[in-house]
N, C-alpha and C. Protein backbone atom coordinates (compact mmCIF):
# COMPACT_ATOMS: atom_id res chain seq x y z
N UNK A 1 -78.94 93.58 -96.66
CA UNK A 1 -77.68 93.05 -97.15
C UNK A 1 -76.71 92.90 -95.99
N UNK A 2 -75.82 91.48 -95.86
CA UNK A 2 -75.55 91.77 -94.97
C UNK A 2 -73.81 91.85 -95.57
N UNK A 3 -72.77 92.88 -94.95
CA UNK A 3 -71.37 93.02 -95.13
C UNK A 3 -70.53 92.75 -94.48
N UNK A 4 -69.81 92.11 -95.44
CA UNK A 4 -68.43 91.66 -94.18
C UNK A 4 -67.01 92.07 -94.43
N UNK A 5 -66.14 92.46 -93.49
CA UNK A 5 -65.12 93.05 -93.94
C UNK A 5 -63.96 92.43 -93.52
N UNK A 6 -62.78 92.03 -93.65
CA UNK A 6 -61.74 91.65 -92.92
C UNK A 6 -60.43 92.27 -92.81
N UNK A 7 -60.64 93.60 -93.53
CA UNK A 7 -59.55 94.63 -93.27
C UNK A 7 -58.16 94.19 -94.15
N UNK A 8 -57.14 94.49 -94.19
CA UNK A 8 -55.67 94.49 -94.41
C UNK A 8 -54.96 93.39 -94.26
N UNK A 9 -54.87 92.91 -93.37
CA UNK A 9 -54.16 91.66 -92.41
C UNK A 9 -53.20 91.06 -93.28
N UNK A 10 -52.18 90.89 -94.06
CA UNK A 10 -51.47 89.68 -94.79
C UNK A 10 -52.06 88.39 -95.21
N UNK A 11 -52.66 87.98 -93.97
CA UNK A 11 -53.28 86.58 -94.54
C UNK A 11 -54.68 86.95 -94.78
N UNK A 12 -55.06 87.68 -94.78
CA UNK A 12 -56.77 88.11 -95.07
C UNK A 12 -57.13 86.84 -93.82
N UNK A 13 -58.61 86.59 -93.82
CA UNK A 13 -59.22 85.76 -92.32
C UNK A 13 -60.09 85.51 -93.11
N UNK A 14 -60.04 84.07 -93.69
CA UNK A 14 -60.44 82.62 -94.41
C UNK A 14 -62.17 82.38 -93.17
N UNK A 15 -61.87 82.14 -91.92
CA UNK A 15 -62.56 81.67 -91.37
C UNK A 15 -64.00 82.91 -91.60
N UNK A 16 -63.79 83.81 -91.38
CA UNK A 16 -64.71 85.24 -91.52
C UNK A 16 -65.55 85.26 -92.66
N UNK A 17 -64.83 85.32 -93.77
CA UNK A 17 -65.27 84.64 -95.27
C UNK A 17 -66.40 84.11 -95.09
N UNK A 18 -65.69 82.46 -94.67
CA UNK A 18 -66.48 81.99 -95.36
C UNK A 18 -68.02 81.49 -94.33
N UNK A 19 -68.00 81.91 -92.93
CA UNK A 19 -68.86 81.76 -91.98
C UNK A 19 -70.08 83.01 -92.68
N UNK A 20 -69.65 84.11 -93.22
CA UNK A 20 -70.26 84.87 -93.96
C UNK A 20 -71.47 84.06 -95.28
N UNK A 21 -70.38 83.49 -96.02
CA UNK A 21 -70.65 83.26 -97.36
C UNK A 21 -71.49 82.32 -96.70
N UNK A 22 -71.56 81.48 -95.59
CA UNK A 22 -72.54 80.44 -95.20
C UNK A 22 -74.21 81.11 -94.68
N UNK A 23 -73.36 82.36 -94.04
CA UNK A 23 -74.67 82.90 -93.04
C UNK A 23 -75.65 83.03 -94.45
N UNK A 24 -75.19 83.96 -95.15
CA UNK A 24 -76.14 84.38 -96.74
C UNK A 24 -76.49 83.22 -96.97
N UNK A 25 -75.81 82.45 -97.47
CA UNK A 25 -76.54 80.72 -98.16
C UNK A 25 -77.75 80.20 -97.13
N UNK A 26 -78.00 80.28 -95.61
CA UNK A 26 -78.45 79.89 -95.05
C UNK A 26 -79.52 81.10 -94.75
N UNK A 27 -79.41 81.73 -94.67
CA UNK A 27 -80.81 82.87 -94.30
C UNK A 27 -81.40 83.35 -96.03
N UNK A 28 -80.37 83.17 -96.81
CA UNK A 28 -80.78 83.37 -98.35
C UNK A 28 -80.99 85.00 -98.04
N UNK A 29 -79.72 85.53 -97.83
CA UNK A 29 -79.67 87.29 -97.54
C UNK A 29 -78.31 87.86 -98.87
N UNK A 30 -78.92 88.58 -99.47
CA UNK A 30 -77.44 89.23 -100.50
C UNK A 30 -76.71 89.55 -99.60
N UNK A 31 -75.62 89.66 -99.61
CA UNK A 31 -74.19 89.88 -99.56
C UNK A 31 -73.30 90.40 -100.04
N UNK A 32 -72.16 90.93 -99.59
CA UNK A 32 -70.63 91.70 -100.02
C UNK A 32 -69.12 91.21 -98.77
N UNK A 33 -68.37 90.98 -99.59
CA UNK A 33 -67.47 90.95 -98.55
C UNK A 33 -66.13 91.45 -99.13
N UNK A 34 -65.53 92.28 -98.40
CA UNK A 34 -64.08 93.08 -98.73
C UNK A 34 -63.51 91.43 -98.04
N UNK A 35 -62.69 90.91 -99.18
CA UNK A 35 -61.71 89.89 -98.30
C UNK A 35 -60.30 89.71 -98.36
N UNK A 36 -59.88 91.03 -98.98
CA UNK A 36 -58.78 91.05 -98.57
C UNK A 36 -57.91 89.94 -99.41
N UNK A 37 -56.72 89.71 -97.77
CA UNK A 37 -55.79 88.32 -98.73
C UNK A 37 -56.44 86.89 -98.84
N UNK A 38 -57.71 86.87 -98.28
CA UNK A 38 -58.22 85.21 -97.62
C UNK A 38 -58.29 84.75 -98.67
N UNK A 39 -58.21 83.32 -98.76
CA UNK A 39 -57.83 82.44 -99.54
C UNK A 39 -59.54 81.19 -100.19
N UNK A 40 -60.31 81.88 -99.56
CA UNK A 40 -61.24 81.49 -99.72
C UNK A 40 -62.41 82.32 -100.45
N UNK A 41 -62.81 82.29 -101.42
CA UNK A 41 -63.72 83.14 -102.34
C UNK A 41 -65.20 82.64 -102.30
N UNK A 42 -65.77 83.48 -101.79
CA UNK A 42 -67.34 83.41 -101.75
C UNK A 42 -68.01 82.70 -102.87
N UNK A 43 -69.11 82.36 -102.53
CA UNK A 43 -69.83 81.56 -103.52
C UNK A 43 -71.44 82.47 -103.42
N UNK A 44 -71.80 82.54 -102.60
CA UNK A 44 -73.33 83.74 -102.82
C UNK A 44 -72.87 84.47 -102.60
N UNK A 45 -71.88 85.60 -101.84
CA UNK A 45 -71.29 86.91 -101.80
C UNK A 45 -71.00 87.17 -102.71
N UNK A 46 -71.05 88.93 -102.73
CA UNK A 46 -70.28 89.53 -103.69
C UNK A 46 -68.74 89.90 -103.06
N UNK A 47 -67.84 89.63 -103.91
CA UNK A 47 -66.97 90.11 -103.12
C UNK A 47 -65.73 91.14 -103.81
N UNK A 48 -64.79 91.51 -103.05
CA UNK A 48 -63.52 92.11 -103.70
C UNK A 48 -62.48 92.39 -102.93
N UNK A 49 -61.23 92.26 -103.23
CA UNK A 49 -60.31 91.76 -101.97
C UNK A 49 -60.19 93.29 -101.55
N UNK A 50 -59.92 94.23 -101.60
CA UNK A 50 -60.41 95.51 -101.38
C UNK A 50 -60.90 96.70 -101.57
N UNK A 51 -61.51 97.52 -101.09
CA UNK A 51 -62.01 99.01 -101.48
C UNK A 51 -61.05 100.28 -100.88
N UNK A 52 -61.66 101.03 -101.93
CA UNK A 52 -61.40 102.11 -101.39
C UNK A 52 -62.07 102.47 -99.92
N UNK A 53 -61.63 103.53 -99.02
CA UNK A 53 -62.12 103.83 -97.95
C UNK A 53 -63.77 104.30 -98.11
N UNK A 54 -64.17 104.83 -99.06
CA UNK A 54 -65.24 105.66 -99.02
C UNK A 54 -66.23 104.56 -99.63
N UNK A 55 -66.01 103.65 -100.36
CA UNK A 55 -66.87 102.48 -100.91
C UNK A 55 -67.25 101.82 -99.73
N UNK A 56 -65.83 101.82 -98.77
CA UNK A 56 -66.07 100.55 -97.83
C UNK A 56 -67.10 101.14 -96.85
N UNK A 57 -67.02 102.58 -96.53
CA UNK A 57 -67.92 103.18 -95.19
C UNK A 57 -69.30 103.20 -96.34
N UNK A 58 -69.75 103.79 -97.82
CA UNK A 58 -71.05 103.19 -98.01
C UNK A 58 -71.35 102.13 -98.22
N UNK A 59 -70.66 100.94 -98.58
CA UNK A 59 -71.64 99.67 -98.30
C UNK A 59 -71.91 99.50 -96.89
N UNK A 60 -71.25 100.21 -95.51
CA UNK A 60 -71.37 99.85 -94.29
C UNK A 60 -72.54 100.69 -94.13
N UNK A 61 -73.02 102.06 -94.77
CA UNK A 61 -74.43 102.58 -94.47
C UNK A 61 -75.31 102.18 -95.29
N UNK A 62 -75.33 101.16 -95.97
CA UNK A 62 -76.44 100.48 -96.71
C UNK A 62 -76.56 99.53 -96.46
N UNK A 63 -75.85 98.37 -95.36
CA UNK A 63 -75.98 97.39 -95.50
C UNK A 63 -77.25 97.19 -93.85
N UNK A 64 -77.72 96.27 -94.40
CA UNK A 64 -78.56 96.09 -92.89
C UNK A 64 -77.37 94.87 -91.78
N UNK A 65 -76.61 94.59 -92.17
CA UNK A 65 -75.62 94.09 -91.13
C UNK A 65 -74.41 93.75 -91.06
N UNK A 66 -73.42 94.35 -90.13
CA UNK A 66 -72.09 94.54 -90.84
C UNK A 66 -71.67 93.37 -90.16
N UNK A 67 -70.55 92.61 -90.61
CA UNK A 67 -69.40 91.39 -90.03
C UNK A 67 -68.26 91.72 -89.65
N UNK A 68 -67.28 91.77 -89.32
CA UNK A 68 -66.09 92.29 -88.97
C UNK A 68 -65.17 91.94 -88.02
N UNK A 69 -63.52 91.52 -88.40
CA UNK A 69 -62.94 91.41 -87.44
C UNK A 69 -63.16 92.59 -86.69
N UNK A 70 -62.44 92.36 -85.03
CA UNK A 70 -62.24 93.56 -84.15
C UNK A 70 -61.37 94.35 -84.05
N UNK A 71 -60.81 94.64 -85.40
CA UNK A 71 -59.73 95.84 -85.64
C UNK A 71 -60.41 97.40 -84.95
N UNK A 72 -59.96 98.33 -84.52
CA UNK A 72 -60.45 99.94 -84.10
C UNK A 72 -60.81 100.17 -85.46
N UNK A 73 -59.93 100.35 -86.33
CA UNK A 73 -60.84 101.46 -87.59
C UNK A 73 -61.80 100.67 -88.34
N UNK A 74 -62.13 99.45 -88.44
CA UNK A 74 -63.25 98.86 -88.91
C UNK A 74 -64.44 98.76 -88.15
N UNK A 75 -64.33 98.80 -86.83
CA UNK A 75 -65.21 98.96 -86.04
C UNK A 75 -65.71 100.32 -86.21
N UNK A 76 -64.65 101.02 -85.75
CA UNK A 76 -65.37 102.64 -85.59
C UNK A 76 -66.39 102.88 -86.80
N UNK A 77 -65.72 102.57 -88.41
CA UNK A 77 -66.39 103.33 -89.41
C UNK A 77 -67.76 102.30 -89.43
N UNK A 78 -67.88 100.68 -89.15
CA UNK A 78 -69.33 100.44 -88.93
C UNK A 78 -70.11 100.94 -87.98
N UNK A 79 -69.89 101.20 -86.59
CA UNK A 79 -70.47 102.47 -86.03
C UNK A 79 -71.12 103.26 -86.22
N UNK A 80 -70.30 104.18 -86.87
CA UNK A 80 -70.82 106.04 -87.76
C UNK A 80 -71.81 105.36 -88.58
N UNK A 81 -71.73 104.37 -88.97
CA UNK A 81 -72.96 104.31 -89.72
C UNK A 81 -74.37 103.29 -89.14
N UNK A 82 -74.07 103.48 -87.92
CA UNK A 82 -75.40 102.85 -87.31
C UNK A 82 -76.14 101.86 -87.68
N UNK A 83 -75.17 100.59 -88.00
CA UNK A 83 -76.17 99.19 -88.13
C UNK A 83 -75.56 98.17 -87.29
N UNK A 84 -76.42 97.16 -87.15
CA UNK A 84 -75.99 96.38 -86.27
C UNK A 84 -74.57 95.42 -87.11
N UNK A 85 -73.41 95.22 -85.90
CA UNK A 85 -72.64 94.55 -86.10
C UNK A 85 -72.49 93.39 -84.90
N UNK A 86 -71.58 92.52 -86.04
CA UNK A 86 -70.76 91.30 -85.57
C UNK A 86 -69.92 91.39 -85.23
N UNK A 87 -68.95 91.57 -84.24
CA UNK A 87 -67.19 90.85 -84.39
C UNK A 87 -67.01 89.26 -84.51
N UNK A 88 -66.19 89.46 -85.00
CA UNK A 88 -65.60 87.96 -85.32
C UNK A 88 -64.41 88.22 -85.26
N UNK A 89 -63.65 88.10 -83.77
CA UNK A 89 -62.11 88.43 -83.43
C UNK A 89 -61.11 87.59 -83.57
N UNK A 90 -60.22 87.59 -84.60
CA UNK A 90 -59.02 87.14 -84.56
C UNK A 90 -58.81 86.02 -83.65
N UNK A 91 -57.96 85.27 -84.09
CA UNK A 91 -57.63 84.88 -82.60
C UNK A 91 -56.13 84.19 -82.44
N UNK A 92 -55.37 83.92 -81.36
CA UNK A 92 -54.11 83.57 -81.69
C UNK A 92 -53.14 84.31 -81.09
N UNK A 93 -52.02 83.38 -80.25
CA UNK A 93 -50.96 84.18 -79.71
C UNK A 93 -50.18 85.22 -80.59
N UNK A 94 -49.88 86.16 -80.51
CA UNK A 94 -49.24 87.10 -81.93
C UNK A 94 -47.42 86.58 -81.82
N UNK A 95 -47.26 86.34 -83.04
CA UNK A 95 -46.32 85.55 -83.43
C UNK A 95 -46.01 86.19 -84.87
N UNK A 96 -44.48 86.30 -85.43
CA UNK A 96 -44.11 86.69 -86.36
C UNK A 96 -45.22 86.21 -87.73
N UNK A 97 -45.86 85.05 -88.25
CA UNK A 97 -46.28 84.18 -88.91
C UNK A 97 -48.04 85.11 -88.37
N UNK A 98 -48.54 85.51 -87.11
CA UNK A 98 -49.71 86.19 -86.98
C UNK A 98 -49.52 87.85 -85.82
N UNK A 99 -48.89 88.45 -86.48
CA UNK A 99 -48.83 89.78 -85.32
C UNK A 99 -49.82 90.63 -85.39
N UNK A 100 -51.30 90.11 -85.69
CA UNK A 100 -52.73 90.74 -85.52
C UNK A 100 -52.67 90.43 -84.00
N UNK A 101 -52.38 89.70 -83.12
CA UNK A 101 -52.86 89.13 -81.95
C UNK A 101 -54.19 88.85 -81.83
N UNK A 102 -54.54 88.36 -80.27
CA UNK A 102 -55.94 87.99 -79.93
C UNK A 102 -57.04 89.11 -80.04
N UNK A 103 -58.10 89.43 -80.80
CA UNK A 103 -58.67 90.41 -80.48
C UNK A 103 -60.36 89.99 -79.74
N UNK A 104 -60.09 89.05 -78.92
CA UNK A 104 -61.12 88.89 -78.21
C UNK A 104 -61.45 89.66 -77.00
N UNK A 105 -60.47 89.90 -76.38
CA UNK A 105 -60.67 90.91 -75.10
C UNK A 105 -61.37 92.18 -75.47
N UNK A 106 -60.66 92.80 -77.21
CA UNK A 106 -60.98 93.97 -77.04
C UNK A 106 -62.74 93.64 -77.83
N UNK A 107 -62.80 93.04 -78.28
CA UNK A 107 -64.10 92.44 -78.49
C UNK A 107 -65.28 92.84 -77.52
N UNK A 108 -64.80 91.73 -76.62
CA UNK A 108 -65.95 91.98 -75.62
C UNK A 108 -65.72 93.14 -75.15
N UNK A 109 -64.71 93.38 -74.97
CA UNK A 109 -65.47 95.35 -74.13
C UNK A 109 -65.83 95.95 -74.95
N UNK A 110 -66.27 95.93 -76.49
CA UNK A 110 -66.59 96.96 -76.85
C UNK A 110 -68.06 96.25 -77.18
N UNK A 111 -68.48 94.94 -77.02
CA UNK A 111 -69.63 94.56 -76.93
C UNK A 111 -70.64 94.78 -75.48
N UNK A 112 -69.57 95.40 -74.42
CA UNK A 112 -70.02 95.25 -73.19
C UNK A 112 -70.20 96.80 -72.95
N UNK A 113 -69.39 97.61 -73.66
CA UNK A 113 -69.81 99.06 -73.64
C UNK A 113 -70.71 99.64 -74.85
N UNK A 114 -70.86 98.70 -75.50
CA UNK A 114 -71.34 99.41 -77.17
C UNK A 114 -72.62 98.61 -77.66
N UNK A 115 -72.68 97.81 -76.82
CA UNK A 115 -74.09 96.45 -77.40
C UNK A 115 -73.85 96.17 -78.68
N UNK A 116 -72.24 95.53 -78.75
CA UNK A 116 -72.36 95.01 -80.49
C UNK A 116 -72.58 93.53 -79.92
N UNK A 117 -72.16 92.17 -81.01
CA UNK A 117 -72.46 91.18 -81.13
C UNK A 117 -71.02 90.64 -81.22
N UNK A 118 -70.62 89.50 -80.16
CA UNK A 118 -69.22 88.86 -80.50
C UNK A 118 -69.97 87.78 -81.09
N UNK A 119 -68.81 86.92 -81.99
CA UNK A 119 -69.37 85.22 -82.65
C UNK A 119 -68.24 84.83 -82.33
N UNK A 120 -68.00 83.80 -81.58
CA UNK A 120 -67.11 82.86 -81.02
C UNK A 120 -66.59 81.85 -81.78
N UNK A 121 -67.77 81.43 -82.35
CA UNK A 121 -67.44 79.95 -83.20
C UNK A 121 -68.15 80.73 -84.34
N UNK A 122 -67.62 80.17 -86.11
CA UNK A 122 -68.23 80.15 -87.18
C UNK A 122 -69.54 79.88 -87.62
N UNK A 123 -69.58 78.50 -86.61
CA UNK A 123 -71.52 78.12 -86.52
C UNK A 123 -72.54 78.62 -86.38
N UNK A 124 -71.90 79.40 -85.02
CA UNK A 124 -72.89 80.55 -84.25
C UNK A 124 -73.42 81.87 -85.38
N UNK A 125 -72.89 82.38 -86.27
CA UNK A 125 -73.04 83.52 -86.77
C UNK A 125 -74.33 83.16 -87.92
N UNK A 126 -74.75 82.45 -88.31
CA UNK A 126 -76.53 82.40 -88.59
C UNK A 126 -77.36 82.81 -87.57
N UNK A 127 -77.12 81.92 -86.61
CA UNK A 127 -78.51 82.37 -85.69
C UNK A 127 -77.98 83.85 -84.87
N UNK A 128 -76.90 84.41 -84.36
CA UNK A 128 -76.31 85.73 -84.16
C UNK A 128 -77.17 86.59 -85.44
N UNK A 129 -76.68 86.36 -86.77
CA UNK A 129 -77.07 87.32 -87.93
C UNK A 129 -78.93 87.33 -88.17
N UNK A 130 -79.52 86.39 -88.15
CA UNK A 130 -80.71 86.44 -87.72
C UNK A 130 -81.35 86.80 -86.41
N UNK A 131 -81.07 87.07 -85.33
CA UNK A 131 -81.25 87.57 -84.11
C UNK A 131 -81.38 89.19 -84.67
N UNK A 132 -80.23 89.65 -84.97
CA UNK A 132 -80.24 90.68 -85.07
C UNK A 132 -80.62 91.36 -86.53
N UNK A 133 -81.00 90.57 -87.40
CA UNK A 133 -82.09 90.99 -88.70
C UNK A 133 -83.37 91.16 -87.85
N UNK A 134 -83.85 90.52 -87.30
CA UNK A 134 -85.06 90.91 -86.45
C UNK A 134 -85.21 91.93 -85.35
N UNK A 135 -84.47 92.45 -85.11
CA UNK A 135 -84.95 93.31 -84.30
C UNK A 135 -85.50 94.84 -84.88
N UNK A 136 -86.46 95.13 -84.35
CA UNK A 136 -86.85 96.54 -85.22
C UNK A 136 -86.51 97.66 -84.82
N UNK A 137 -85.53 98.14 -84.02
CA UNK A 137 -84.69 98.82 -84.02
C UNK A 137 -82.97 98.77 -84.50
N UNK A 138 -82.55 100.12 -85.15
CA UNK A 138 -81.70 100.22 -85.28
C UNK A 138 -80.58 100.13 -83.94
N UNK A 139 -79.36 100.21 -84.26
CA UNK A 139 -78.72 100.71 -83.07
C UNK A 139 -78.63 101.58 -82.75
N UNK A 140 -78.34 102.78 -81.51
CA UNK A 140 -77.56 103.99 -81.16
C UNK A 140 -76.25 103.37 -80.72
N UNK A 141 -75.31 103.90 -81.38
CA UNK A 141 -74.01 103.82 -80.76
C UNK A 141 -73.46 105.09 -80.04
N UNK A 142 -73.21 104.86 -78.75
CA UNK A 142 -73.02 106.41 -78.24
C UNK A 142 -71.45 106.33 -78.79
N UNK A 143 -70.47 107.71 -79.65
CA UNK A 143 -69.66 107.53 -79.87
C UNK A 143 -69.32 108.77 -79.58
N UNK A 144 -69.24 109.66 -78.88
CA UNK A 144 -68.90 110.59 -78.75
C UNK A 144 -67.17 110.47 -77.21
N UNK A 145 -66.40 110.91 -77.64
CA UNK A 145 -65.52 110.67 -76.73
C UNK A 145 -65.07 111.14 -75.31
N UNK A 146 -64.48 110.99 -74.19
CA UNK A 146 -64.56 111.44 -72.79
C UNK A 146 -62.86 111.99 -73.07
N UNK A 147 -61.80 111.81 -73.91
CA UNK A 147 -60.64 112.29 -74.12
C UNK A 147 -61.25 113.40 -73.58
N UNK A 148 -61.34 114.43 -74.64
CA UNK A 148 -60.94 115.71 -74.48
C UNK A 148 -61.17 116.10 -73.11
N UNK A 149 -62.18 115.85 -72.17
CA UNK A 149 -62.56 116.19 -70.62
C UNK A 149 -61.62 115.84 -69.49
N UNK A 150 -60.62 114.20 -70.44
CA UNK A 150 -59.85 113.61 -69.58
C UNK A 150 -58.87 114.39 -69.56
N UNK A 151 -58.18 114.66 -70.67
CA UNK A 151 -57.09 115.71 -70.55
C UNK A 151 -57.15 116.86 -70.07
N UNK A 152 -58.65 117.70 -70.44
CA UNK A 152 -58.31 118.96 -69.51
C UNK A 152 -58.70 119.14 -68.20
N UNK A 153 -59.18 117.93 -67.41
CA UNK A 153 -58.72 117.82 -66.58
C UNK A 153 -57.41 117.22 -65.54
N UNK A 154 -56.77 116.61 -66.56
CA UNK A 154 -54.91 116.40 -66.49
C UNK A 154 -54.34 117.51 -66.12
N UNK A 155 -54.91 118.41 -67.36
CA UNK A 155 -54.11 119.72 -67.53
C UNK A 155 -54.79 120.59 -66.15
N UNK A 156 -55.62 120.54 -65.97
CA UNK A 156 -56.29 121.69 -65.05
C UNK A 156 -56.97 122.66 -65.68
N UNK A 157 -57.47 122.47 -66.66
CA UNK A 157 -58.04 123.58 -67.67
C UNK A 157 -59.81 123.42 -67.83
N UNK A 158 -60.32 124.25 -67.78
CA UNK A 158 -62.13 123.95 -68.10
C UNK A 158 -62.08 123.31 -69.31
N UNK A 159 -63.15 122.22 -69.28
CA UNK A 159 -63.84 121.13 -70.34
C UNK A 159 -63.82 121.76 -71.33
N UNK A 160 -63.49 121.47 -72.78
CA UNK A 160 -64.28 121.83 -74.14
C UNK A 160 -65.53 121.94 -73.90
């Protein structure tokens, strides 16, 4: 199954939707998508404009592939649950009318430290979402953090 999420945002993210609702129609894969405010309603997805927190992290450990803008807490909680993801980052000078800003930068570094998957264009995310239905491994996401070591060595204090 593959899941897609688009988080909170005011305008919900129309484009995310429905590149989703296409990928399923085109690989013929079930589907879910949290969509929030978007203005566009799935046609093979299941969808619901939102969940609770704990719905949203188990459809992310059941699903065999998550979608997602590049927000931090949507990322992190597809993570913890170890399947392969998409970003699909925002995009756009941040402006009263969009103050999500660009989240492509943080995109790629976390595709460049984390081996996730950016989708650039809407098109791209079939053959992206099939790439990575095939592979027969799961992911490891190393998520464990370097904070606490950074600070106590700020402080001058031995490592946790």
């Amino acid at each position: 199954m593959l899941v897609a999420a688009v988080g909170t945002f005011i305008a919900g993210f129309d484009a995310l939707v429905e590149a989703a609702d296409r990928t399923c129609m085109e690989l013929d894969l079930p589907g879910f998508a949290q969509i929030g405010q978007s203005r566009y309603l799935p046609e093979r997805m299941g969808w619901q404009r939102f969940l609770p927190h704990g719905e949203l992290v188990a459809r992310f450990q059941t699903a065999r592939l998550v979608v997602c803008h590049a927000g931090m807490g949507i990322v992190g909680e597809a993570m913890r649950s170890g399947v392969p993801i998409i970003l699909f980052p925002r995009k756009g000078a941040t402006s009263a009318l969009h103050p999500a800003n660009d989240q492509t930068p943080l995109a790629r570094r976390l595709a460049a430290r984390h081996g996730l998957t950016v989708c650039d264009r809407p098109a791209d995310l079939p053959d992206l979402a099939s790439e990575l239905l095939n592979r027969p491994e799961r992911p490891a996401y190393r998520l464990a953090s370097d904070v606490p070591a950074i600070l106590a060595d700020w402080l001058g204090r031995p490592s946790p």
